[in-house]
C-alpha atoms as a PDB file:
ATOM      1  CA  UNK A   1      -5.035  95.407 124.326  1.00  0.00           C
ATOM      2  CA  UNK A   2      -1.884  93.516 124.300  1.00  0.00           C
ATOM      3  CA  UNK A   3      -0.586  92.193 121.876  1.00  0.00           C
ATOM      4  CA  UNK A   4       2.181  89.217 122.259  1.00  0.00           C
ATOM      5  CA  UNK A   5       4.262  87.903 119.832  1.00  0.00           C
ATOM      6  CA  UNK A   6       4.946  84.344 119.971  1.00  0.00           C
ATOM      7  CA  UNK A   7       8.479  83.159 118.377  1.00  0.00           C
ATOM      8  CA  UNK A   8       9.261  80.012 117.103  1.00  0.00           C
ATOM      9  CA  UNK A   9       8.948  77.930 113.662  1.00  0.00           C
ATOM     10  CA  UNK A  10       5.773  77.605 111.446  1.00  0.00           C
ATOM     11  CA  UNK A  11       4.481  74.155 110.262  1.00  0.00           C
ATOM     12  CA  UNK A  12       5.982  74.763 106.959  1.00  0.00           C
ATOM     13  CA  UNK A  13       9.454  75.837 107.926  1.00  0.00           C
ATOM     14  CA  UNK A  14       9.514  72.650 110.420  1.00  0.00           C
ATOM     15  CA  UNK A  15       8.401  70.480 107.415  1.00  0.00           C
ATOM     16  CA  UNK A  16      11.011  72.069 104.877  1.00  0.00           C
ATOM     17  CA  UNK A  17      13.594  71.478 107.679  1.00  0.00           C
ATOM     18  CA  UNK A  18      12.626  67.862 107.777  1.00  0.00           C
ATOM     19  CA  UNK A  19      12.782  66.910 104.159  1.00  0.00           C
ATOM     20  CA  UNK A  20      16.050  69.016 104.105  1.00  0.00           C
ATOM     21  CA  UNK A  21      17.295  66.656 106.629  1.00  0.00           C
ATOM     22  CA  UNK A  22      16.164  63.331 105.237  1.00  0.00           C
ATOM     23  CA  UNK A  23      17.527  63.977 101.744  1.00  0.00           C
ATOM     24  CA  UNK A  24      21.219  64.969 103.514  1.00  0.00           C
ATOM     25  CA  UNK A  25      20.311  61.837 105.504  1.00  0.00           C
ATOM     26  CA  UNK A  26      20.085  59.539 102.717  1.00  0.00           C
ATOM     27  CA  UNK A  27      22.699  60.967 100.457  1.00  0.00           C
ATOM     28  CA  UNK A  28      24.993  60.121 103.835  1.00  0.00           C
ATOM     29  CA  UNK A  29      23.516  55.893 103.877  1.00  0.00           C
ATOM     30  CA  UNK A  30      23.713  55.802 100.090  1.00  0.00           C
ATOM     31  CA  UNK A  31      27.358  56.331  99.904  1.00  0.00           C
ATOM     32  CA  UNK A  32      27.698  54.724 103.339  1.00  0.00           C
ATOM     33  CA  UNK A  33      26.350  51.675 101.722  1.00  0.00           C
ATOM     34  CA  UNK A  34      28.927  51.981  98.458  1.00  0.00           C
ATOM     35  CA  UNK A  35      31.762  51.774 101.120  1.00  0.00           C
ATOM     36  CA  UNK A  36      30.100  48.510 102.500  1.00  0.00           C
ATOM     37  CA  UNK A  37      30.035  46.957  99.065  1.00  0.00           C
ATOM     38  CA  UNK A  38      33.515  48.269  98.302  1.00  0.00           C
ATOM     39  CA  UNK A  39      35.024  46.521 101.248  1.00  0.00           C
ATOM     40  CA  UNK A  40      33.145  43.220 100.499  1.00  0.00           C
ATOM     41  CA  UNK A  41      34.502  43.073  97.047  1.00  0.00           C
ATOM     42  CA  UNK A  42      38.193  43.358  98.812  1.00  0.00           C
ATOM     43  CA  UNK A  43      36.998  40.965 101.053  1.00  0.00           C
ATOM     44  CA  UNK A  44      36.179  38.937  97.823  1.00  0.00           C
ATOM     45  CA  UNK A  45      39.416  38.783  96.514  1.00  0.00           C
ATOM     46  CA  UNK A  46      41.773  38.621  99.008  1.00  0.00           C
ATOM     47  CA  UNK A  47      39.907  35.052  99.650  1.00  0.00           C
ATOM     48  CA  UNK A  48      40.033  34.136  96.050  1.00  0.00           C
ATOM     49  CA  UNK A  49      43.874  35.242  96.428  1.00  0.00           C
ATOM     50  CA  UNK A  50      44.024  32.926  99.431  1.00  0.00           C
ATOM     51  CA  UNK A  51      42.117  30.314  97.096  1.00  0.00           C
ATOM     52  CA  UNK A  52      44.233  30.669  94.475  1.00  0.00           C
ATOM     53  CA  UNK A  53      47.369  30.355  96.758  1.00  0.00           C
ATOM     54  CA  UNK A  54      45.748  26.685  98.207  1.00  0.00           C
ATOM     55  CA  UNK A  55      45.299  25.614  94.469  1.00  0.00           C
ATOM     56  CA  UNK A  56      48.817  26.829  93.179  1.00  0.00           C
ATOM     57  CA  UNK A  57      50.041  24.693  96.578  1.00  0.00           C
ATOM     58  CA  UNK A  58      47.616  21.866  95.363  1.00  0.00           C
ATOM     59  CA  UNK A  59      49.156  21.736  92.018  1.00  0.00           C
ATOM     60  CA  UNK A  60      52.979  21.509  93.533  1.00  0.00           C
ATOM     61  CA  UNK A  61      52.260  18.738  95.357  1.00  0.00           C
ATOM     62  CA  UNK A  62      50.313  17.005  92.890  1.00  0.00           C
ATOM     63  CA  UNK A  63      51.501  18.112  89.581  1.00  0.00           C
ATOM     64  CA  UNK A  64      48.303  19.366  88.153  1.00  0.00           C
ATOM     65  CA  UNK A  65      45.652  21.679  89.350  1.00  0.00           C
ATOM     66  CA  UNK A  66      41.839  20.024  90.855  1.00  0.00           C
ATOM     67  CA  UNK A  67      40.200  18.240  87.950  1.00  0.00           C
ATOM     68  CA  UNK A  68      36.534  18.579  86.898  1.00  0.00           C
ATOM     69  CA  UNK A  69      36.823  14.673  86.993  1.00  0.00           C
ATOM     70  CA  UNK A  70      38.319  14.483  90.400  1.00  0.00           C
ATOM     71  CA  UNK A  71      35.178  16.392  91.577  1.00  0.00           C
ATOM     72  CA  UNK A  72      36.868  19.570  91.818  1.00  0.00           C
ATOM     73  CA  UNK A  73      34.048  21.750  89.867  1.00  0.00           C
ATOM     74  CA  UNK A  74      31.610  23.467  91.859  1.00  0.00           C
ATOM     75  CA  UNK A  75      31.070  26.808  94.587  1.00  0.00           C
ATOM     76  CA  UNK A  76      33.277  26.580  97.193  1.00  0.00           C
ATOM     77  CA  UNK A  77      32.177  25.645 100.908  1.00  0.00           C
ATOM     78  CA  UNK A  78      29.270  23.237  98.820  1.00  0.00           C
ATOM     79  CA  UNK A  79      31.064  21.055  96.834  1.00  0.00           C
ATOM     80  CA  UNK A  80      32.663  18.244  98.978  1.00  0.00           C
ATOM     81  CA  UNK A  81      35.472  17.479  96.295  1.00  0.00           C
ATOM     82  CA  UNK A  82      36.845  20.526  96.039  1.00  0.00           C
ATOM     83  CA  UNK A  83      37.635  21.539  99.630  1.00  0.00           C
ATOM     84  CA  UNK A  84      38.760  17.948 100.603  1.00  0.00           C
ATOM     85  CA  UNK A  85      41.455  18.919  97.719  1.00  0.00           C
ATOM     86  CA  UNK A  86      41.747  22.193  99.060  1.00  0.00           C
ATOM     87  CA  UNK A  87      41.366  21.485 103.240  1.00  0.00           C
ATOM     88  CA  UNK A  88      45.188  20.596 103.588  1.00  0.00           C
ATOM     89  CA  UNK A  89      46.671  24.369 102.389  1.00  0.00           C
ATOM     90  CA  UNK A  90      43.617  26.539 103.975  1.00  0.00           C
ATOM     91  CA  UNK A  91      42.628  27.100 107.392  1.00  0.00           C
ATOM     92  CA  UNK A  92      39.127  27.741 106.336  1.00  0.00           C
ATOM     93  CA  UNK A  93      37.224  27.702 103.205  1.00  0.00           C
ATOM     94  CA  UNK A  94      36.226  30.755 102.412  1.00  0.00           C
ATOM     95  CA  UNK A  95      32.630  32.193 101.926  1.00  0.00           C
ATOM     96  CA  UNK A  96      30.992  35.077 100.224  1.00  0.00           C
ATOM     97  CA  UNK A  97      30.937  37.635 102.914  1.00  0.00           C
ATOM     98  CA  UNK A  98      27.694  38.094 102.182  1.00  0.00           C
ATOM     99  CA  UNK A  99      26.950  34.285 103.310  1.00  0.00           C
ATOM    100  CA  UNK A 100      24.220  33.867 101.166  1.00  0.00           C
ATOM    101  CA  UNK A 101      25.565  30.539  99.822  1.00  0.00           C
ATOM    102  CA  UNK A 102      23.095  29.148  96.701  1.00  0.00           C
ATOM    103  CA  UNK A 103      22.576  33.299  95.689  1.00  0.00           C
ATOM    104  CA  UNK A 104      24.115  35.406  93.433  1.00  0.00           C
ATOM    105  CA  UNK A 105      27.213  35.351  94.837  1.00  0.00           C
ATOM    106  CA  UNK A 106      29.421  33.011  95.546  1.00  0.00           C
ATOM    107  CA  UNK A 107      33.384  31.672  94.791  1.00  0.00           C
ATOM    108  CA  UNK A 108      33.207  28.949  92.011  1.00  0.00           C
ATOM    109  CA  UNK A 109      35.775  26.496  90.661  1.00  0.00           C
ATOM    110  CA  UNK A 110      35.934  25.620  87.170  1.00  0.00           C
ATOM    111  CA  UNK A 111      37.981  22.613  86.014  1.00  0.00           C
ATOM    112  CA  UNK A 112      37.522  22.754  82.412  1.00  0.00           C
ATOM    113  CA  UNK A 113      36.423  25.988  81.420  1.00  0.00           C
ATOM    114  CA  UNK A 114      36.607  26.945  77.619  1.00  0.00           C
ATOM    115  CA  UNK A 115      38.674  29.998  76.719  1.00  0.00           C
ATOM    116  CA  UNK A 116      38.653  31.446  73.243  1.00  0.00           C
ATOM    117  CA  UNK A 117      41.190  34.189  72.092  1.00  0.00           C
ATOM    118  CA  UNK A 118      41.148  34.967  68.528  1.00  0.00           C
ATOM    119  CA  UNK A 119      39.943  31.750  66.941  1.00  0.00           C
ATOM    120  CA  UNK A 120      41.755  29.642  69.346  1.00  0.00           C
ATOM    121  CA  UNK A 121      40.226  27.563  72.500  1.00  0.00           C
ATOM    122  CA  UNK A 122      42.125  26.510  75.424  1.00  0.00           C
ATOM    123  CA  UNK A 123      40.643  24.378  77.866  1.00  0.00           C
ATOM    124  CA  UNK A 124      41.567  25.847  81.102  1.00  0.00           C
ATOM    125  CA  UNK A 125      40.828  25.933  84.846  1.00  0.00           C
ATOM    126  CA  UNK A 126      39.313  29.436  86.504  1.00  0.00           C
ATOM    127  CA  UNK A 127      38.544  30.321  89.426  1.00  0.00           C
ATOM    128  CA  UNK A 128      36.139  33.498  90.187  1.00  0.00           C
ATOM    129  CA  UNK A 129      34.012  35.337  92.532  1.00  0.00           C
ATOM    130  CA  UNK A 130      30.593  35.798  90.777  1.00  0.00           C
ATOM    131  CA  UNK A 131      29.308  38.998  91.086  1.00  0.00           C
ATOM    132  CA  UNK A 132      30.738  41.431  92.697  1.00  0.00           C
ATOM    133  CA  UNK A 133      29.422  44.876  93.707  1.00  0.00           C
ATOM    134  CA  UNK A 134      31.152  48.187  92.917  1.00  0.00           C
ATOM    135  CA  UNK A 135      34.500  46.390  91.086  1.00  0.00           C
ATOM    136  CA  UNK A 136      32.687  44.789  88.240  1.00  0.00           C
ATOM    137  CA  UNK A 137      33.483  41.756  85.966  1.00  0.00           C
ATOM    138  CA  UNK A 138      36.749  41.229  83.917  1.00  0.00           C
ATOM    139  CA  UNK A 139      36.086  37.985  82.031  1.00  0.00           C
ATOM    140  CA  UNK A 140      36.180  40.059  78.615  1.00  0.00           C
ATOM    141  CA  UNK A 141      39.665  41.102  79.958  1.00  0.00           C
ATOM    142  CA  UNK A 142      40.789  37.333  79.744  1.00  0.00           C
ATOM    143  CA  UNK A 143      38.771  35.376  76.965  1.00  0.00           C
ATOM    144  CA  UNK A 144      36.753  36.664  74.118  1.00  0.00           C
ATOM    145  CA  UNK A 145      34.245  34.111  74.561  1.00  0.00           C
ATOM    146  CA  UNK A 146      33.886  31.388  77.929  1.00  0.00           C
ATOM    147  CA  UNK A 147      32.178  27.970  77.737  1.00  0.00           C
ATOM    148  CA  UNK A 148      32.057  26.489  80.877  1.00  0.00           C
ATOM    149  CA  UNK A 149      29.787  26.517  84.357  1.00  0.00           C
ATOM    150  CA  UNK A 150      29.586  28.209  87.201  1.00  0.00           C
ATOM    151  CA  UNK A 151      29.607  31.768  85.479  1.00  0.00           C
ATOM    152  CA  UNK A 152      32.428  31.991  84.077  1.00  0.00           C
ATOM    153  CA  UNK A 153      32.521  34.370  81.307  1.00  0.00           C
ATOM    154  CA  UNK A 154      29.391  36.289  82.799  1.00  0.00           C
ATOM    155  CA  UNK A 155      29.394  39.502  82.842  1.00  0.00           C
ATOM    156  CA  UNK A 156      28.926  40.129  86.996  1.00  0.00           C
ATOM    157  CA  UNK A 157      31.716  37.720  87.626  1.00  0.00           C
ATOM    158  CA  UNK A 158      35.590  38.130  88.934  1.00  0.00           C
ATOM    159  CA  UNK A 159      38.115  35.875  87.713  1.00  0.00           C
ATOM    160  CA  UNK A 160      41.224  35.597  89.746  1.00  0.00           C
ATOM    161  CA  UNK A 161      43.278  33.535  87.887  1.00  0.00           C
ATOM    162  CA  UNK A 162      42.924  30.847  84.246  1.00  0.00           C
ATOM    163  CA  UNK A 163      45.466  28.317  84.765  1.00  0.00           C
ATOM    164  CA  UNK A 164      45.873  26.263  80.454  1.00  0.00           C
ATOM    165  CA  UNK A 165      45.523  22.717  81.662  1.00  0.00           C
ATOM    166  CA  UNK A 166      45.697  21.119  78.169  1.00  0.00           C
END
């Protein structure tokens, strides 16, 4: 009687090798995925630089920045008033690169936001990407406490830039 031996892998090895595989394989996407939301939060505010640029140009030629009562308030690429103001010093208004417009994210103009620092409210304009992914907020950074729309003051949000306006 002969006996052969026959080489290769058992079921179990092949199905340790798998799992050992899929775990490296989604350690790899997880962080891959940290990287993509890292990049869209520089995408974030480089526009809100550009945006911020516009509105400082906007306020030069004008002598102040967009008013709430002008129309000005509102997320930018949905609220007509604010990029007719804005149209003349930008070549396009930006988006969230996400592009889901009416989410959670999104670049918003405030004309009157309320900003209080120890006792004391200024009424000021802000401009801000809400949410953002791996960077997270700074409006603690900037006012104790926010009244105002839009998100300002919210924990998820970016501001770029207050501007006092009164």
């Amino acid at each position: 009687m002969y006996r052969t031996s026959i080489r290769g892998f058992s079921l179990i090895e092949l199905l340790v090798i798998i799992a050992i595989i899929g775990l490296l394989a989604s350690a790899i996407l997880s962080e891959l995925e940290d990287a993509r939301g890292a990049a869209r939060d520089a995408q974030r505010l480089s526009d809100l630089r550009v945006v911020q640029s516009a509105t400082l140009m906007y306020r030069n030629e004008h002598d102040h920045y967009p008013r709430q009562s002008d129309g000005a308030n509102g997320v930018l690429s949905e609220t007509a008033g604010l990029d007719a103001m804005l149209a003349p010093y930008l070549q396009t208004i930006p988006t969230d690169p996400l592009q889901n417009v009416g989410t959670d994210f999104y670049y918003y103009y405030d004309g009157e936001a309320n900003c209080t620092n120890d006792g004391v409210t200024e009424t000021v304009a802000v401009l801000l990407a809400r949410n953002v992914e791996e960077r997270g907020g700074n409006a603690d950074e900037l006012c104790e406490s926010w009244g105002g729309e839009g998100g300002a003051g919210q924990p998820g949000a970016f501001h770029i830039h207050s501007w006092r306006i009164r």
